[in-house]
C-alpha atoms as a PDB file:
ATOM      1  CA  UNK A   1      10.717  16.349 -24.570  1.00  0.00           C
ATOM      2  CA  UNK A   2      10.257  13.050 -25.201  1.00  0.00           C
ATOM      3  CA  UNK A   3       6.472  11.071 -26.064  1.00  0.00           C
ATOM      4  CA  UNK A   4       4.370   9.468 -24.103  1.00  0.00           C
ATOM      5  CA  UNK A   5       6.131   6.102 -24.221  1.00  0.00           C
ATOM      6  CA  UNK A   6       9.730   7.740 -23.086  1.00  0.00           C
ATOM      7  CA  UNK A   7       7.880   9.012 -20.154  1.00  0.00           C
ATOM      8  CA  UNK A   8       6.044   5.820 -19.416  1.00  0.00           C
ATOM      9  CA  UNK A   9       9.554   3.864 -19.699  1.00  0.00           C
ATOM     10  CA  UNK A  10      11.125   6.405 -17.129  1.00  0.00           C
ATOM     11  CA  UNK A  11       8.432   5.636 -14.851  1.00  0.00           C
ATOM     12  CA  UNK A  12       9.054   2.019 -15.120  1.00  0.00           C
ATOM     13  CA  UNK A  13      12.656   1.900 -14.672  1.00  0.00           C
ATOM     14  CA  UNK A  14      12.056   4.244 -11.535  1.00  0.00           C
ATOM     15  CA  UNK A  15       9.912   1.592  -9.727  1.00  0.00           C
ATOM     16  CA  UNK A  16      11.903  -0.969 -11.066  1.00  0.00           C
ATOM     17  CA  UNK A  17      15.106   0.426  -9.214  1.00  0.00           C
ATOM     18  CA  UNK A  18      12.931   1.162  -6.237  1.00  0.00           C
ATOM     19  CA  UNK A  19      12.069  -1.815  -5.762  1.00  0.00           C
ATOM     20  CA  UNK A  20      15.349  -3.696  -7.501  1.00  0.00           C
ATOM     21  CA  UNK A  21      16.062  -5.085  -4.056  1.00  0.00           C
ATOM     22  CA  UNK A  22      12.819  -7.153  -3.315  1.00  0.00           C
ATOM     23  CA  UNK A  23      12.308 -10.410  -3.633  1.00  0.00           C
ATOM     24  CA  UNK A  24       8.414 -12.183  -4.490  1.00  0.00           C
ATOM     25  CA  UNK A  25       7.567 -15.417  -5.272  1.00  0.00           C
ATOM     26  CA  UNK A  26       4.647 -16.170  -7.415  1.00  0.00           C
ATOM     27  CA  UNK A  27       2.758 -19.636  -7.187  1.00  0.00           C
ATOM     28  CA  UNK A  28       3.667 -21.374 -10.628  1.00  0.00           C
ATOM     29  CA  UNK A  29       0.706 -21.840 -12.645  1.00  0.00           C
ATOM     30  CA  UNK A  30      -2.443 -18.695 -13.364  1.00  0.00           C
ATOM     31  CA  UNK A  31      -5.154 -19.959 -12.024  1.00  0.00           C
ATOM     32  CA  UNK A  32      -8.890 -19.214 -13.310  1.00  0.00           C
ATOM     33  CA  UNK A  33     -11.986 -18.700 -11.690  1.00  0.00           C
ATOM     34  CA  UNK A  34     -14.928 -20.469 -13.944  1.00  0.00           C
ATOM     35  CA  UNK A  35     -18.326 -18.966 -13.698  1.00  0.00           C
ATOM     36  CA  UNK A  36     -21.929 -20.680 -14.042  1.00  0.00           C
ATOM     37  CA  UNK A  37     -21.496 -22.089 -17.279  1.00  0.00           C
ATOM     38  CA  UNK A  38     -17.970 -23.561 -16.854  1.00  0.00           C
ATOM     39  CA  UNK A  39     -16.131 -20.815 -18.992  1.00  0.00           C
ATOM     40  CA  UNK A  40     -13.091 -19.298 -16.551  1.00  0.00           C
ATOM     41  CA  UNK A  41     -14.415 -15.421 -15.605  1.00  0.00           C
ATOM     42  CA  UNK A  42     -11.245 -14.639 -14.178  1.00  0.00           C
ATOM     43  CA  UNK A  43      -7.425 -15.052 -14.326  1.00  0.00           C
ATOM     44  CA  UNK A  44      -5.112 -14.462 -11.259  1.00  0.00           C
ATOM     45  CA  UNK A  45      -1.808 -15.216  -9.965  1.00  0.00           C
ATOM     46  CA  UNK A  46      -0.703 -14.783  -6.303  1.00  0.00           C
ATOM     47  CA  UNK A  47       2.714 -13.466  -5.482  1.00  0.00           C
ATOM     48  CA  UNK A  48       4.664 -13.569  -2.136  1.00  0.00           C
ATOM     49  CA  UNK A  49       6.981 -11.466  -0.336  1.00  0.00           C
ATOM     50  CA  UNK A  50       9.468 -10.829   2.494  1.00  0.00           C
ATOM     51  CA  UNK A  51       7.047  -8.167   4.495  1.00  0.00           C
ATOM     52  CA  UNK A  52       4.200  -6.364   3.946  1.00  0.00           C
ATOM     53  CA  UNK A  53       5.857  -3.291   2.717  1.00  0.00           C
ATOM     54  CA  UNK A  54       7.548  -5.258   0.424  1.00  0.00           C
ATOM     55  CA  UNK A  55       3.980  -6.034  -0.837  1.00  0.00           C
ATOM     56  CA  UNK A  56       2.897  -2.507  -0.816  1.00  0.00           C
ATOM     57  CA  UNK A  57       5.636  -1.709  -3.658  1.00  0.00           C
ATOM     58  CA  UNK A  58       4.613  -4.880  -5.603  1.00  0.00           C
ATOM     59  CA  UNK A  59       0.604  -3.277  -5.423  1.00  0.00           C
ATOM     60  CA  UNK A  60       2.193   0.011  -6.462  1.00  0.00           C
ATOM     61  CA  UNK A  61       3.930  -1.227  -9.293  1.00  0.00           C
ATOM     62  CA  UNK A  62       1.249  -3.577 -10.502  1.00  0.00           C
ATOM     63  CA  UNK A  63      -1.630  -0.362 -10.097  1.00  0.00           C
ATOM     64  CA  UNK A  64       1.247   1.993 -12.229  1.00  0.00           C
ATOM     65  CA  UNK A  65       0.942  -0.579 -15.064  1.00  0.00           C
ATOM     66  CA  UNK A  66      -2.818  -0.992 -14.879  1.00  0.00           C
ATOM     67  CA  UNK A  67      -3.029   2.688 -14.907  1.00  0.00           C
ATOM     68  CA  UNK A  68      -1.209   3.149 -17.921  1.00  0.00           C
ATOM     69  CA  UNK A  69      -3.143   0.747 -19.463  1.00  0.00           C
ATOM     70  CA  UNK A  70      -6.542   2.051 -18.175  1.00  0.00           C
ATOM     71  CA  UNK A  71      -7.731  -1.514 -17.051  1.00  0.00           C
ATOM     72  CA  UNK A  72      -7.596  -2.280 -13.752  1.00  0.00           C
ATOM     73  CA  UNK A  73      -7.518  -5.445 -11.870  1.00  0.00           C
ATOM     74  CA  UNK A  74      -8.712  -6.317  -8.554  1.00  0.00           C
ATOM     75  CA  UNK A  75      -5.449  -6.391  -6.547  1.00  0.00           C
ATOM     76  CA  UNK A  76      -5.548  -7.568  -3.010  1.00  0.00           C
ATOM     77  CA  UNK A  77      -2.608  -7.464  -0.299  1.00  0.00           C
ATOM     78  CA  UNK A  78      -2.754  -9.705   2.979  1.00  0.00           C
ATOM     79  CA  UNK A  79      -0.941 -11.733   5.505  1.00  0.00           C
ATOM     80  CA  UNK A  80      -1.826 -15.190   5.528  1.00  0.00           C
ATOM     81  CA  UNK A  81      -1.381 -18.714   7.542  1.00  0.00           C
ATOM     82  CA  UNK A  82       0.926 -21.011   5.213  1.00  0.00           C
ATOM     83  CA  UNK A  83      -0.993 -24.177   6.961  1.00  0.00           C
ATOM     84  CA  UNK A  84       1.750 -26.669   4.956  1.00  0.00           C
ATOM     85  CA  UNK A  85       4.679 -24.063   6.117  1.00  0.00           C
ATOM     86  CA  UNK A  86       2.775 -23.421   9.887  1.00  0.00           C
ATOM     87  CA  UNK A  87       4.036 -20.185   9.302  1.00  0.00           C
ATOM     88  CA  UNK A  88       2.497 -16.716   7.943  1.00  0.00           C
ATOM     89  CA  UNK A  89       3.367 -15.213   4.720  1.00  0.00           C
ATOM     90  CA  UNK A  90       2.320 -11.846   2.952  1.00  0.00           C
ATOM     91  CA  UNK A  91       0.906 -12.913  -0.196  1.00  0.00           C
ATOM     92  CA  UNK A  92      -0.698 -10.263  -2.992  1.00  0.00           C
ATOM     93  CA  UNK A  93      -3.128 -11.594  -5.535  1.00  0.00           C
ATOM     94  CA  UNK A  94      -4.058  -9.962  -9.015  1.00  0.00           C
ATOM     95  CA  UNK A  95      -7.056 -11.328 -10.725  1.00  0.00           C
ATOM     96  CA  UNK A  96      -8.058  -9.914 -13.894  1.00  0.00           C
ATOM     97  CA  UNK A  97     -11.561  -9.649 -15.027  1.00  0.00           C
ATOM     98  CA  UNK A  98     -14.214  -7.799 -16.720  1.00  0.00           C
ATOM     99  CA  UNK A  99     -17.478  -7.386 -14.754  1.00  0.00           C
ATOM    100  CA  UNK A 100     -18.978  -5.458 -17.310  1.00  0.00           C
ATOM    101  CA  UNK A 101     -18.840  -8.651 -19.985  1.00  0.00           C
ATOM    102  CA  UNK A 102     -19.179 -11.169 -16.737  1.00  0.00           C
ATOM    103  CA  UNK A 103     -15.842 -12.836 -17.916  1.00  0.00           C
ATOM    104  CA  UNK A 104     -12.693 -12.556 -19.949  1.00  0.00           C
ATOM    105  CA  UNK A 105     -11.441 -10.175 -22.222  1.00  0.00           C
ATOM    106  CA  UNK A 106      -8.369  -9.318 -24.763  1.00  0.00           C
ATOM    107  CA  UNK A 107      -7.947  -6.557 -22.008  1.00  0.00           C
ATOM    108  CA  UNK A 108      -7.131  -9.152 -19.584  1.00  0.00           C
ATOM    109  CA  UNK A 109      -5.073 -11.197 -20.657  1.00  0.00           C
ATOM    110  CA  UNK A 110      -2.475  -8.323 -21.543  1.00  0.00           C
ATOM    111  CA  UNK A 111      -2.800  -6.580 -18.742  1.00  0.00           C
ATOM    112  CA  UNK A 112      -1.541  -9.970 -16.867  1.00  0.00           C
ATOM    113  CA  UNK A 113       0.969 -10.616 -19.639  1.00  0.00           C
ATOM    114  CA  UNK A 114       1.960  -6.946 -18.956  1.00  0.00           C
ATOM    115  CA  UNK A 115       2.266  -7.199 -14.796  1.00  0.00           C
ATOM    116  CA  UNK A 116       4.295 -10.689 -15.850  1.00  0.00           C
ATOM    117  CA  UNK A 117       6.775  -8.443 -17.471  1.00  0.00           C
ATOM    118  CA  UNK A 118       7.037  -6.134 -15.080  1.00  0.00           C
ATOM    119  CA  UNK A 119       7.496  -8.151 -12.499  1.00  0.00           C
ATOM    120  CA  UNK A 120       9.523 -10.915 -14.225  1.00  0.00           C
ATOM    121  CA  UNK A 121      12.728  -9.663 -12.664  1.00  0.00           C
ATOM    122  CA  UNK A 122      11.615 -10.248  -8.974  1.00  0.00           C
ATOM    123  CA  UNK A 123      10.479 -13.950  -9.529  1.00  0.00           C
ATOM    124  CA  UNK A 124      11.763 -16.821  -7.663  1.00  0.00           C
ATOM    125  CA  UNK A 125      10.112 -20.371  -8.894  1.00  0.00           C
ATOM    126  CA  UNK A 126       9.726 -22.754  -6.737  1.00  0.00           C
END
């Protein structure tokens, strides 16, 4: 029997090599969301990928990570008109926030340096 971490590692590496073969592409820079007073209240990235299953997995993995972290972001999966591309994409968004301090916190900024990790394998740049 190994600790908590083994177990945590083995989970990883299983939803790493389920999902080995997709491909998502995240927009380049985080973006923030700034509240009344100018201070960002949020962090987020958006990520794109080949179908919206393809998504689902990316939402599973990122809600594994937040779960062993116990802080959870707002995750949202959709399919959306590229209006530059005229085409429709499936794009997943993770913003990071904490509504009970109305902004920011250590919390989440490494649980988004956490999902960058996890997903760092999977990223194409533009």
């Amino acid at each position: 029997g190994g600790n908590a971490c083994d177990d945590d590692s083995k989970i990883s590496n299983s939803m790493k090599n389920n999902i080995s073969n997709d491909i998502a592409q995240e927009q380049q820079s985080t973006n923030a969301s700034r509240s009344s007073t100018g201070a960002p209240s949020s962090i987020y990235r958006e990520y794109y990928h080949d179908d919206f299953v393809t998504g689902s997995r990316f939402v599973a993995q990122v809600a594994a990570v937040a779960h062993n972290n116990n802080h959870y972001p707002f995750i949202t999966l959709e399919r959306r008109l590229m209006r530059r591309e005229k085409a429709w994409r499936v794009v997943s968004v993770v913003k990071c926030t904490t509504p009970t301090l109305g902004g920011l916190s250590y919390n989440d900024f490494h649980l988004a340096m956490l999902v960058d990790v996890e997903t760092a394998g999977r990223r194409l740049l533009n």
